[in-house]
Protein backbone atom coordinates (compact mmCIF):
# COMPACT_ATOMS: atom_id res chain seq x y z
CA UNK A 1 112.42 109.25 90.15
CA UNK A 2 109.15 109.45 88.07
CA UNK A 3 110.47 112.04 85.72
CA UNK A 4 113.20 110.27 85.37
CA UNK A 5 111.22 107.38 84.40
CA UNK A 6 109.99 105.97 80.36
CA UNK A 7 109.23 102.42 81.23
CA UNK A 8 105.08 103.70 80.87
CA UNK A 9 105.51 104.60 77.51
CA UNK A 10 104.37 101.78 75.22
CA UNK A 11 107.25 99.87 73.98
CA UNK A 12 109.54 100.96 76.05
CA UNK A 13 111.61 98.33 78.92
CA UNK A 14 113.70 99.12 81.76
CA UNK A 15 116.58 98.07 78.67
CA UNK A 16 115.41 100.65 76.32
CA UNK A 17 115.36 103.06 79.45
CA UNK A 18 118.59 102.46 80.20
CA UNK A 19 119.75 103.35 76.89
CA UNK A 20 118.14 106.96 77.13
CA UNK A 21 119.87 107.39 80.02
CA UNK A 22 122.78 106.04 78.48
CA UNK A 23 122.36 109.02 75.72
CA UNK A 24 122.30 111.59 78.48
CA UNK A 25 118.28 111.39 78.64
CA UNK A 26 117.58 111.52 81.87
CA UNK A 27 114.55 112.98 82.33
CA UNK A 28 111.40 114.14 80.44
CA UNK A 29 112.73 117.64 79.77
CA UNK A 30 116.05 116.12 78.47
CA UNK A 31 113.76 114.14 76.24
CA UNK A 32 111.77 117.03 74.67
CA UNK A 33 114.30 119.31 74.46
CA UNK A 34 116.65 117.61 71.67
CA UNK A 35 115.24 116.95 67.81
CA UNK A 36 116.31 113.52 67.42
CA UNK A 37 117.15 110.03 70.21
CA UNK A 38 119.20 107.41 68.48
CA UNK A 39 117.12 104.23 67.45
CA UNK A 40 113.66 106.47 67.63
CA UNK A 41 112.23 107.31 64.80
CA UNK A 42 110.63 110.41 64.08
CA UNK A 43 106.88 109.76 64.58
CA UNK A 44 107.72 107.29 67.40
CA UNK A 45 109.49 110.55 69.29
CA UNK A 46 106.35 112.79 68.35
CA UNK A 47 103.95 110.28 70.26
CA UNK A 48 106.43 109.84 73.44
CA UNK A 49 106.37 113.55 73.37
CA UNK A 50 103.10 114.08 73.49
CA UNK A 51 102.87 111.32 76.17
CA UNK A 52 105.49 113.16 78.42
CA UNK A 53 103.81 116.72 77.92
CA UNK A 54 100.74 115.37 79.45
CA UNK A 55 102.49 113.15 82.56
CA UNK A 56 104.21 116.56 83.23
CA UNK A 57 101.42 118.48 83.18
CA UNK A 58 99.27 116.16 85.37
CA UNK A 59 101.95 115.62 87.83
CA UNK A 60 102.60 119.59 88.03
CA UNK A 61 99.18 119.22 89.01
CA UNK A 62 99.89 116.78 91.45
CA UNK A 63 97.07 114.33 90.05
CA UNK A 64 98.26 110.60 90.71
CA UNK A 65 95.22 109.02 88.36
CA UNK A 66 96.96 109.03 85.47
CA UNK A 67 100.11 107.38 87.21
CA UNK A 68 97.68 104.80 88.95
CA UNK A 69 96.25 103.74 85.75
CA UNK A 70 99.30 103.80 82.96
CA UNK A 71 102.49 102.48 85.39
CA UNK A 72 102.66 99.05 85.96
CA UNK A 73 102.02 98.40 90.05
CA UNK A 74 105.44 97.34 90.49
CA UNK A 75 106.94 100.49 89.11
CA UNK A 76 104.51 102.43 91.79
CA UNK A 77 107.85 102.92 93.64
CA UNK A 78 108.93 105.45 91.78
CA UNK A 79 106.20 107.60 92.42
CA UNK A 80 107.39 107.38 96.05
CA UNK A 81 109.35 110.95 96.88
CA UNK A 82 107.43 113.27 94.38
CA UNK A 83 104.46 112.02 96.06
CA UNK A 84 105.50 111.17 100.03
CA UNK A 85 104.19 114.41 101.54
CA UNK A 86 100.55 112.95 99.79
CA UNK A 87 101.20 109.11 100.63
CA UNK A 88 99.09 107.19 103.42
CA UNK A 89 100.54 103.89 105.44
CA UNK A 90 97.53 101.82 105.61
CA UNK A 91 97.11 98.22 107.84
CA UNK A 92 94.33 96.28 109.15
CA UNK A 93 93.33 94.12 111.45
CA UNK A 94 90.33 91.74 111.16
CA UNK A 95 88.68 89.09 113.22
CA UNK A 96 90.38 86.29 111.41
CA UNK A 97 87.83 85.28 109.32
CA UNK A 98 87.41 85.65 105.04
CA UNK A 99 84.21 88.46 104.44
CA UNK A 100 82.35 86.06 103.26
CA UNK A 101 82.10 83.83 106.28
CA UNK A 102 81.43 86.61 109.12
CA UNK A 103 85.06 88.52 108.22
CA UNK A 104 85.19 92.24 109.46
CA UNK A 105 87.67 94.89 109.86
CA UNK A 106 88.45 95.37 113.42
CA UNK A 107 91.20 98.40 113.55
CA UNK A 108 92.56 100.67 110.14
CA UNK A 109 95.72 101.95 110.97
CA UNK A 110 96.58 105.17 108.85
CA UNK A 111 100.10 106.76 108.96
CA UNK A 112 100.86 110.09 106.76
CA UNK A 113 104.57 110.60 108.08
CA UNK A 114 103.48 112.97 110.67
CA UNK A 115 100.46 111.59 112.52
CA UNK A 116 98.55 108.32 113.22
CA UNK A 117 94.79 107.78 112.94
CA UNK A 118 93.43 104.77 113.83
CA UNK A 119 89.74 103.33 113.23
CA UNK A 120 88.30 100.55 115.85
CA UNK A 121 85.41 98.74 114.92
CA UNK A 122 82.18 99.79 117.29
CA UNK A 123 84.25 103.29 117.92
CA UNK A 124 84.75 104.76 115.30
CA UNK A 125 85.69 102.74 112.37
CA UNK A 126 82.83 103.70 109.42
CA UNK A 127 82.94 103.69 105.79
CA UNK A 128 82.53 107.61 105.99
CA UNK A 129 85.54 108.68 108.23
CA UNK A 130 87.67 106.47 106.33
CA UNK A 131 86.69 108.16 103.04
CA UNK A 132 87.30 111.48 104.44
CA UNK A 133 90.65 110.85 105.66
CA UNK A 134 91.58 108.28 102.54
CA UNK A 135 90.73 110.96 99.93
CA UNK A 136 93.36 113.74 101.40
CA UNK A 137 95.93 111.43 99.88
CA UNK A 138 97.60 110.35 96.75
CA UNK A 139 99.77 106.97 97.14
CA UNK A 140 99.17 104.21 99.38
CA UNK A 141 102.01 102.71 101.44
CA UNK A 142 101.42 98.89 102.38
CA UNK A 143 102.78 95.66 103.11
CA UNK A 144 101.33 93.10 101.22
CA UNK A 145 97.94 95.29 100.92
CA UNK A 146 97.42 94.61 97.45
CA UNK A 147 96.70 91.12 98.28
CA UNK A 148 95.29 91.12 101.65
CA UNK A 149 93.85 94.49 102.94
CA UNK A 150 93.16 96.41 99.86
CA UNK A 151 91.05 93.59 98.68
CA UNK A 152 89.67 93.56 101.90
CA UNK A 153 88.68 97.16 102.25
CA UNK A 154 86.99 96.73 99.11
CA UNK A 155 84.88 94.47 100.01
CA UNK A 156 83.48 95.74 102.76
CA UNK A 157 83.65 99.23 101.98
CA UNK A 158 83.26 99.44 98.74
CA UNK A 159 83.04 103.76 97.88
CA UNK A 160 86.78 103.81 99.66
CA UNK A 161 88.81 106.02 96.83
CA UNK A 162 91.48 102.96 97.41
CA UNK A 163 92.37 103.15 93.84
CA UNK A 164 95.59 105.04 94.08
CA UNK A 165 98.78 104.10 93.20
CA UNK A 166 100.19 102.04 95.69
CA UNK A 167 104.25 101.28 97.14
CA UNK A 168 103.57 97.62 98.18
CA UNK A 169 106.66 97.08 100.17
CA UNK A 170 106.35 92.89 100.66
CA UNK A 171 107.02 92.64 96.32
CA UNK A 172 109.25 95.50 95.76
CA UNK A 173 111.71 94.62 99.07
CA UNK A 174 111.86 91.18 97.55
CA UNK A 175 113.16 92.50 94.41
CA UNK A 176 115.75 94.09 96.19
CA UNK A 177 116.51 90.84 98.06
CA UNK A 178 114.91 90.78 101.25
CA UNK A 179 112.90 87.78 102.40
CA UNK A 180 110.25 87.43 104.89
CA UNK A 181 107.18 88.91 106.53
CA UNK A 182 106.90 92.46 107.78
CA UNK A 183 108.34 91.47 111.22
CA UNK A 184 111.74 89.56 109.78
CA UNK A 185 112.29 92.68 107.58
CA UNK A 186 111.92 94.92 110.14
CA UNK A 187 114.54 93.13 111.90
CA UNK A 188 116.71 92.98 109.05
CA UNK A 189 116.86 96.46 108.91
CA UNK A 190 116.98 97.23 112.82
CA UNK A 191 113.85 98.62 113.36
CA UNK A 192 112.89 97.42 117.03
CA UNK A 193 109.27 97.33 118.36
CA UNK A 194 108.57 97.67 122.00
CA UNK A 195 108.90 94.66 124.05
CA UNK A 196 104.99 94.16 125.08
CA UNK A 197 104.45 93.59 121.20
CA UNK A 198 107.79 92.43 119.76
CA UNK A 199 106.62 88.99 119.72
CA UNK A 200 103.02 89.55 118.15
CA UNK A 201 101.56 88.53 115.06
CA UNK A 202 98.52 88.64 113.88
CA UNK A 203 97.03 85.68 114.86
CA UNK A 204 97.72 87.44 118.22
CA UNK A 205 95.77 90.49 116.93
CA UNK A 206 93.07 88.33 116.10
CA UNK A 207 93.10 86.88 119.55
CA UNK A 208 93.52 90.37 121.21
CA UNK A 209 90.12 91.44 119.98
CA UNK A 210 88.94 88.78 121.09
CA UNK A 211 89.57 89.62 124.42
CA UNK A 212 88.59 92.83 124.14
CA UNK A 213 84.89 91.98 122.85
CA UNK A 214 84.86 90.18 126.37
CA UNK A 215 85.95 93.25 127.86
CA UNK A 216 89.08 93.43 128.03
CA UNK A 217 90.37 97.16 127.71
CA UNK A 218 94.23 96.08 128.39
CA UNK A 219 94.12 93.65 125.51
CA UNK A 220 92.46 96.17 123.12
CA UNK A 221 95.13 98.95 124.20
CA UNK A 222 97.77 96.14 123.18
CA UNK A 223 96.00 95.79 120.02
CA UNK A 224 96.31 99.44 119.14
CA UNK A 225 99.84 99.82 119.37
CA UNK A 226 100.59 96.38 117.73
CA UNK A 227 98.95 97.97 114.61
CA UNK A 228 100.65 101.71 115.27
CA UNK A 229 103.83 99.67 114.88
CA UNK A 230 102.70 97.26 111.98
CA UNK A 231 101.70 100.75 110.17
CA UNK A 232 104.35 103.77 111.36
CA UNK A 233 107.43 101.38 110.28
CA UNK A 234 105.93 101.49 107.17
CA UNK A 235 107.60 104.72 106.40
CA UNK A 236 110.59 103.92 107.29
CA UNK A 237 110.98 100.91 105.61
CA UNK A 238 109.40 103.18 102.13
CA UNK A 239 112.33 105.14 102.69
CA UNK A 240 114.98 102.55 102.40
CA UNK A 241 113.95 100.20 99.76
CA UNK A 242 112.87 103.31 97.88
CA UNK A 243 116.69 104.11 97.63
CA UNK A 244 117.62 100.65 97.30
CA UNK A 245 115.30 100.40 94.13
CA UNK A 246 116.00 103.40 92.77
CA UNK A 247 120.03 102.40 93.06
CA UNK A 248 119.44 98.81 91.11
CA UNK A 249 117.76 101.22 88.06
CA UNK A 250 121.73 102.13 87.80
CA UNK A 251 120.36 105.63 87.06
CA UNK A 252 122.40 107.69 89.93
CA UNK A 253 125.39 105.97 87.70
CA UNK A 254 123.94 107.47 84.61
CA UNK A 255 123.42 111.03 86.04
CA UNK A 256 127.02 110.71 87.70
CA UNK A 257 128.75 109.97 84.46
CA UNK A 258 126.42 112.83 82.43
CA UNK A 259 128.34 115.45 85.39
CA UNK A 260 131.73 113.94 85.08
């Protein structure tokens, strides 16, 4: 969708995007290749060219930092399938309490479509492995992470390259009109957890480690695949509200009717 995509170029909205389209602009090439686009001028056009040469050339480069730092967040989305063999599902758990009153991350769970690594405090959860693994990738995949673990991570670890773009899936499934934490969602769209940890949350994840600092293996094991869940569905639910974003641009239409 991101070459498809003008809503980073200053002054334009997802209106004045949908008039491109509308024109039979639908992507950058389409774009550079004609003189003149109705209602832009001709030094307005020579900017948004140059503007579009350079996102194409960076992204044939596969180099997100542009993206990260000239899309708005909430548009991260559409970075979603050029960029999915490169994005990361990330989610923590902690011991319940803010950083600055004792807080620490307890278990990073890291999903890249393929494999899960996960991070356990005393084990072998360290500012160093996680930059290792963090900087093989491109787009971050959350839920709610840009308010809660993001920050978090930060904070604590403060050389993580954690400034990449970044598919938050608790804002951009509500703009596609679904409602509720990770677990409701999940739900919602039929994605079952195992039984043992169906009922979890993480308050229970807080208490689990608990339990495990007292030595409790069983509850730590529990702990483990609580977050393998909270951070593998991740990727599926990316896939879905992906589409159902990119179908509410009403740019499929567009293409469809450029065919016909």
């Amino acid at each position: 969708m991101i070459e498809h995509s003008f809503i980073f170029l200053d002054g334009i909205g997802e209106k004045t995007e949908r008039d491109l389209w509308k024109q039979g602009i639908l992507s950058w090439n389409d774009f550079l290749s004609v003189s003149t686009i109705s209602n832009f001028g001709y030094q307005r056009k020579r900017i948004y060219e140059e503007s579009l040469q350079y996102f194409s050339h960076e992204l044939q480069r596969m180099n997100e930092k542009p993206f990260a730092e000239f899309i708005k967040p909430k548009d991260h989305w559409r970075l979603f399938k050029r960029f999915r063999k490169y994005a990361i599902c990330l989610d923590i758990e902690t011991n319940g309490l803010p950083l600055d009153a004792g807080g620490e991350t307890t278990v990073v769970g890291l999903y890249d479509g393929n494999n899960v690594k996960q991070f356990v405090k005393g084990r072998n959860l360290s500012e160093d492995a996680l930059f290792e693994e963090l900087s093989q990738h491109k787009l971050l995949i959350t839920f709610f992470g840009s308010s809660f673990d993001i920050p978090f991570l930060k904070r604590q670890f403060r050389s993580l390259p954690l400034d990449l773009p970044h598919f938050d899936l608790c804002f951009s499934a509500r703009r596609v009109g679904m409602t509720g934490g990770l677990k409701k969602i999940e739900t919602d769209l039929g994605l079952v957890r195992e039984k043992n940890i169906s009922g979890l949350s993480g308050y229970d994840a807080v208490l689990l480690w608990k339990e495990w600092c007292h030595g409790n293996q069983t509850s730590l094991n529990t702990l483990l695949e609580y977050n393998r869940a909270d951070t593998v569905n991740l990727m599926d639910i990316a896939n879905i509200v992906y589409e159902m974003l990119l179908e509410n641009t009403g740019f499929q239409q567009y293409r469809e009717n450029s065919l016909s």
